[in-house]
PDB file of N, CA and C in Angstrom:
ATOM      1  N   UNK A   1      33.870  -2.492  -8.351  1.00  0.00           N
ATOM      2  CA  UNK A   1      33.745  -1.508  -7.289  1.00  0.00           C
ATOM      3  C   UNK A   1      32.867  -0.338  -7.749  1.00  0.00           C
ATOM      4  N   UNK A   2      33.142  -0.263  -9.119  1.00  0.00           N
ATOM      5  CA  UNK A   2      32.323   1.002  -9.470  1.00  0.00           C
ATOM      6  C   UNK A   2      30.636   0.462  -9.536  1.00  0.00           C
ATOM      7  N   UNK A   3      30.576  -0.381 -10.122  1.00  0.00           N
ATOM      8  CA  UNK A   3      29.195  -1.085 -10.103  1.00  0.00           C
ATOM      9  C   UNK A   3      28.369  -0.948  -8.899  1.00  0.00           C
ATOM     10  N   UNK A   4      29.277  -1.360  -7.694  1.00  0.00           N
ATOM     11  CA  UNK A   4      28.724  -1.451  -6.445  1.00  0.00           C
ATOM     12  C   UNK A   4      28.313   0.277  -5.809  1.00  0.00           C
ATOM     13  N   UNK A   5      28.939   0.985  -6.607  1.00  0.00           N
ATOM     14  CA  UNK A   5      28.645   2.551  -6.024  1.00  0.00           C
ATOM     15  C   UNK A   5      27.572   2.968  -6.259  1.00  0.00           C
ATOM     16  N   UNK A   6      27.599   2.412  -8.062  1.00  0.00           N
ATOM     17  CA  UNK A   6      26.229   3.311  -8.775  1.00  0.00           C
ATOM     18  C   UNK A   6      24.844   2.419  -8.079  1.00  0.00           C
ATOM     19  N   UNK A   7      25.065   0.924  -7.709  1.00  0.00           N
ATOM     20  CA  UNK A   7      24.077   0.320  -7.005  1.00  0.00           C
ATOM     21  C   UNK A   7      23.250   1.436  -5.767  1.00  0.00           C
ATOM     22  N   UNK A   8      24.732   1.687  -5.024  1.00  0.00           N
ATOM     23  CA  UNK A   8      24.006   1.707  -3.869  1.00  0.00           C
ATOM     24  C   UNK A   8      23.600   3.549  -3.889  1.00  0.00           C
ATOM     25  N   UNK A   9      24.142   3.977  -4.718  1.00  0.00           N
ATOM     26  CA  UNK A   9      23.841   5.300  -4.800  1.00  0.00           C
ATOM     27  C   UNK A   9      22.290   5.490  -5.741  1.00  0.00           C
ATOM     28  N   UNK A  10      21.877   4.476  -6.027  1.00  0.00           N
ATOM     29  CA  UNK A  10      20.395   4.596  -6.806  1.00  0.00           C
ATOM     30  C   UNK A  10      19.612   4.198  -5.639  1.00  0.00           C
ATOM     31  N   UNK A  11      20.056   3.376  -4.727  1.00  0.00           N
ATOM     32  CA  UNK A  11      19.174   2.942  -3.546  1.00  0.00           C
ATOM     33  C   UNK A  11      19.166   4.193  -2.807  1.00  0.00           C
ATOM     34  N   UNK A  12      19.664   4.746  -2.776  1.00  0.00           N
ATOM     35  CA  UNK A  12      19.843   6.648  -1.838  1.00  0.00           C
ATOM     36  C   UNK A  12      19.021   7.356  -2.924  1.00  0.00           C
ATOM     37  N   UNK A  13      19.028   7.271  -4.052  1.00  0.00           N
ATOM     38  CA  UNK A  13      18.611   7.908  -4.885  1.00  0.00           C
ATOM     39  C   UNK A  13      16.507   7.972  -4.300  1.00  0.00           C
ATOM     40  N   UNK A  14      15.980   6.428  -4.483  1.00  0.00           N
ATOM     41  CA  UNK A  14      15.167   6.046  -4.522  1.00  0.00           C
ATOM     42  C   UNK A  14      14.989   6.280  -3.164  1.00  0.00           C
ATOM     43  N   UNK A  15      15.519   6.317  -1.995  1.00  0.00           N
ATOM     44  CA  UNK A  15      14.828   6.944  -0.636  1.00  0.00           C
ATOM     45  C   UNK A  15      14.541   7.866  -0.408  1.00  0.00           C
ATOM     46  N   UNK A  16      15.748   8.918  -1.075  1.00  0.00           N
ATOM     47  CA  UNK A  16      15.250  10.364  -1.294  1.00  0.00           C
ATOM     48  C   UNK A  16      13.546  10.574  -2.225  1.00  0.00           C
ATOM     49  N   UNK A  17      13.641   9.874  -3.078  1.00  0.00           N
ATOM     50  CA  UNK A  17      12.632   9.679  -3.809  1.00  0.00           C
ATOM     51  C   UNK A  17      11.092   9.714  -3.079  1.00  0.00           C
ATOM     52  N   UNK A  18      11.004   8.659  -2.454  1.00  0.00           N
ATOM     53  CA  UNK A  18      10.262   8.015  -1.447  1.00  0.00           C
ATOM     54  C   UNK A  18       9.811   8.732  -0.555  1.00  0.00           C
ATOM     55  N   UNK A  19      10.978  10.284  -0.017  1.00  0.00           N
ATOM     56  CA  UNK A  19      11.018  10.612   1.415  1.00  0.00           C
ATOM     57  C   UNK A  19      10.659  11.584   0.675  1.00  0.00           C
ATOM     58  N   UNK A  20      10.719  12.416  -0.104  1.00  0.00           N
ATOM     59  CA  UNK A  20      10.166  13.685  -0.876  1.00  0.00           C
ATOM     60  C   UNK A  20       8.788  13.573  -1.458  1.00  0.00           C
ATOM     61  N   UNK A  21       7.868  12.580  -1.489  1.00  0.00           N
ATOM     62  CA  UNK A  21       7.214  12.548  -2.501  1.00  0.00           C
ATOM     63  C   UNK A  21       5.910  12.960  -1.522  1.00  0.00           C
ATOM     64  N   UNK A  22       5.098  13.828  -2.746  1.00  0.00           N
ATOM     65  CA  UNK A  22       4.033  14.632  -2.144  1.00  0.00           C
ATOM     66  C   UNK A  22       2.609  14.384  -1.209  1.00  0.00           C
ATOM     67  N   UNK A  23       2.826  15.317   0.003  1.00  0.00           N
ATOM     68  CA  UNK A  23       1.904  14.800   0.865  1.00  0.00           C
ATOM     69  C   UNK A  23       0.581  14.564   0.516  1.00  0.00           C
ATOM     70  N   UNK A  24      -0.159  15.080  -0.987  1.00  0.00           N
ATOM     71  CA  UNK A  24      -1.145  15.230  -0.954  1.00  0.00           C
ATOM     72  C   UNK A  24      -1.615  13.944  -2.122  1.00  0.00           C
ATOM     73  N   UNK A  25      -0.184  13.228  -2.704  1.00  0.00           N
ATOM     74  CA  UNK A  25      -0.091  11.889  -3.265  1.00  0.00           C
ATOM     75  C   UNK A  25      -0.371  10.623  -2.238  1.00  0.00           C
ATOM     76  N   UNK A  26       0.322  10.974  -1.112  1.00  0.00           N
ATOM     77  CA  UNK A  26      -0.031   9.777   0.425  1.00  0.00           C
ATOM     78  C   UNK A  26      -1.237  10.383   0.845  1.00  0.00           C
ATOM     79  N   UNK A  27      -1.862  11.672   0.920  1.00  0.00           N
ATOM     80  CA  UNK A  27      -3.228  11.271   1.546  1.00  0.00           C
ATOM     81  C   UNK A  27      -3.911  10.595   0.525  1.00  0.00           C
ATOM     82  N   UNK A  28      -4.427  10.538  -0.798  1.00  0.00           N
ATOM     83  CA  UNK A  28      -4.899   9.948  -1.584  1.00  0.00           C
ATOM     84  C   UNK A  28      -4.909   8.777  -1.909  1.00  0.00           C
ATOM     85  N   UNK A  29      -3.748   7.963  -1.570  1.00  0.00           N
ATOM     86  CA  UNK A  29      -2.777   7.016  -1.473  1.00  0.00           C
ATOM     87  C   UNK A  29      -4.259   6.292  -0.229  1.00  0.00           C
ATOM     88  N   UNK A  30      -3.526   6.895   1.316  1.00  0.00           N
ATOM     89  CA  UNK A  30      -4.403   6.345   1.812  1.00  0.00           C
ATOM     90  C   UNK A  30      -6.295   6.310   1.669  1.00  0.00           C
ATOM     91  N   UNK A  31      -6.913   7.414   1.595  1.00  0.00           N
ATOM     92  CA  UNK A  31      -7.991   7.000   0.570  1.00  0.00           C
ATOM     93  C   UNK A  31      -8.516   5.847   0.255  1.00  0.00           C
ATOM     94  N   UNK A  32      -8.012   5.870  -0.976  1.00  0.00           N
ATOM     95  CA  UNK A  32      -7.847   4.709  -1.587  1.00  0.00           C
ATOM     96  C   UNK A  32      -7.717   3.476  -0.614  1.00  0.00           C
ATOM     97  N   UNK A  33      -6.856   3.287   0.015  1.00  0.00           N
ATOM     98  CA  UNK A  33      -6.618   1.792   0.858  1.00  0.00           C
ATOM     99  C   UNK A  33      -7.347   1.750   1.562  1.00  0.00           C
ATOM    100  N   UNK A  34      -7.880   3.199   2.702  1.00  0.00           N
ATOM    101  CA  UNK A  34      -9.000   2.806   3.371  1.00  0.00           C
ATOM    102  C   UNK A  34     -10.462   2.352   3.070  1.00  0.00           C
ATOM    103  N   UNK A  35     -10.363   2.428   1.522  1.00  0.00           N
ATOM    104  CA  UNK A  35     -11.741   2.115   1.261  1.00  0.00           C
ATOM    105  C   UNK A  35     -11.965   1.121   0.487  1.00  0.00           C
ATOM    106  N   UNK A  36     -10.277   0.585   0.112  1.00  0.00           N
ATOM    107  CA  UNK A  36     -10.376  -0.444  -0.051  1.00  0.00           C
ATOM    108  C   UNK A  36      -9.912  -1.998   1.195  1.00  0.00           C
ATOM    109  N   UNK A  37      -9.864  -1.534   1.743  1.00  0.00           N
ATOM    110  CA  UNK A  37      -9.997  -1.989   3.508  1.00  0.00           C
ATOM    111  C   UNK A  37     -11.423  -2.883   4.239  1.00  0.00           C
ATOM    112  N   UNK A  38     -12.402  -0.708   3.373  1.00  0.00           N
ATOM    113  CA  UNK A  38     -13.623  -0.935   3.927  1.00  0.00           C
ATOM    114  C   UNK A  38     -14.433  -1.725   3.549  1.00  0.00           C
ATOM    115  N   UNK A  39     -14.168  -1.907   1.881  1.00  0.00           N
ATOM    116  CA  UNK A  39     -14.887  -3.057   1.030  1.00  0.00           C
ATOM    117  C   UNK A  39     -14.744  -4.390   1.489  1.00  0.00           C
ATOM    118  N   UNK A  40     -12.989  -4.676   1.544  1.00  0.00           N
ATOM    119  CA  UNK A  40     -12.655  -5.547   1.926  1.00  0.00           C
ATOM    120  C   UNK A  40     -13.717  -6.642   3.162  1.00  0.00           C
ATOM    121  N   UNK A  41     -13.499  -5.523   4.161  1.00  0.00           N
ATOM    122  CA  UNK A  41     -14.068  -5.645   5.512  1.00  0.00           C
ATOM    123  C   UNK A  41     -15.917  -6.284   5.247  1.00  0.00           C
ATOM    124  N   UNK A  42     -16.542  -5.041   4.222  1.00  0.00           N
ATOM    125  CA  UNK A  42     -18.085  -5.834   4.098  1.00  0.00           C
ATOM    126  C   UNK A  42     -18.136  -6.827   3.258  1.00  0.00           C
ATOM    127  N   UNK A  43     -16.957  -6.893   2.792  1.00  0.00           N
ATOM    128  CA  UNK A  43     -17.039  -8.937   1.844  1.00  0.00           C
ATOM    129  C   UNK A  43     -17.188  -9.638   2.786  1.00  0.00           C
ATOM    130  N   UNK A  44     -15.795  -9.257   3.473  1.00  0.00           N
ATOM    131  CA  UNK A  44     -15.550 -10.781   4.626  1.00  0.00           C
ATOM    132  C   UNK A  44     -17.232 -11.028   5.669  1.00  0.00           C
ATOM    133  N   UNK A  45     -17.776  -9.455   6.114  1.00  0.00           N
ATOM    134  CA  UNK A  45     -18.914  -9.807   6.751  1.00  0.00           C
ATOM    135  C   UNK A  45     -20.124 -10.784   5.708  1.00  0.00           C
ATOM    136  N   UNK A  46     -20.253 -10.141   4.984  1.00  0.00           N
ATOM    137  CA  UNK A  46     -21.455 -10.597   3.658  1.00  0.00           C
ATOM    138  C   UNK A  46     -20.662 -12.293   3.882  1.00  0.00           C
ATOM    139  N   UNK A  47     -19.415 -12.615   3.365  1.00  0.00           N
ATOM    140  CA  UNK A  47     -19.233 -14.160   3.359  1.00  0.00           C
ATOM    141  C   UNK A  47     -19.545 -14.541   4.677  1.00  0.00           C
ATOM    142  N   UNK A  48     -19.286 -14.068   5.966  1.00  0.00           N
ATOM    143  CA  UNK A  48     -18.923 -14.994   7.085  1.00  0.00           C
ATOM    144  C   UNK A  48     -20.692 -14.935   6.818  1.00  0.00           C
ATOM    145  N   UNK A  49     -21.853 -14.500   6.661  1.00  0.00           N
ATOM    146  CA  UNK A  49     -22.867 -14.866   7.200  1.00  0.00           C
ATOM    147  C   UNK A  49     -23.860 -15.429   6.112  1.00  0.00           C
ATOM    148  N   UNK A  50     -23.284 -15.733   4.949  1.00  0.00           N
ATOM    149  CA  UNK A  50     -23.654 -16.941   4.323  1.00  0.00           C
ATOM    150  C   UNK A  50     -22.891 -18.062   4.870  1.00  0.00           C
ATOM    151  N   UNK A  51     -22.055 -18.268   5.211  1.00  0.00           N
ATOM    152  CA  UNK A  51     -21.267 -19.006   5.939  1.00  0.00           C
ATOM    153  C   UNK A  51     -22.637 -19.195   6.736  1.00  0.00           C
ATOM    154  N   UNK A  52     -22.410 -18.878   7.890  1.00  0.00           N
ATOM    155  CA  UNK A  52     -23.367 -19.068   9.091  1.00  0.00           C
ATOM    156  C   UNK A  52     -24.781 -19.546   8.519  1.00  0.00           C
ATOM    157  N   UNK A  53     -25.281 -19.225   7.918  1.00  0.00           N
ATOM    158  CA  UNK A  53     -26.679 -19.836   6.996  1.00  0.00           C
ATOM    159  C   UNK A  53     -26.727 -20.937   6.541  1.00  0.00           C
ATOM    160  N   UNK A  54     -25.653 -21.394   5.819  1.00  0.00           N
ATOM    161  CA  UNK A  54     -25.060 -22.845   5.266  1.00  0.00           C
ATOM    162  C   UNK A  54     -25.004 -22.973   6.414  1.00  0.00           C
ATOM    163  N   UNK A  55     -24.224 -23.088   7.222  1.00  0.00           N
ATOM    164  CA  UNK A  55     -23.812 -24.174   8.733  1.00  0.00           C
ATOM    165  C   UNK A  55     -24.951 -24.638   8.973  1.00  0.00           C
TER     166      UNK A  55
END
């Protein structure tokens, strides 16, 4: 029973965590993803139109 407390009280622990953590860490955060998104995005174009060339 005690096991099961300290479990679920680290899972509260870690939301608080989560829910506090600094806004200027998530804009950067996103940043980052959007531009790795954007890369993403001119691979897939660059492949689909060697693609299309081969066909």
């Amino acid at each position: 029973m005690n096991a099961l407390s300290s479990i679920e009280a680290e899972k509260i622990y870690r939301k608080r965590i989560d829910s506090e953590t600094p806004r200027i860490m998530n804009k950067e955060q996103k940043k980052l993803s959007e531009e790795r998104i954007k890369k993403a995005n001119e691979y897939a174009k660059k492949m689909r139109e060697k693609q299309k060339v081969s066909c």
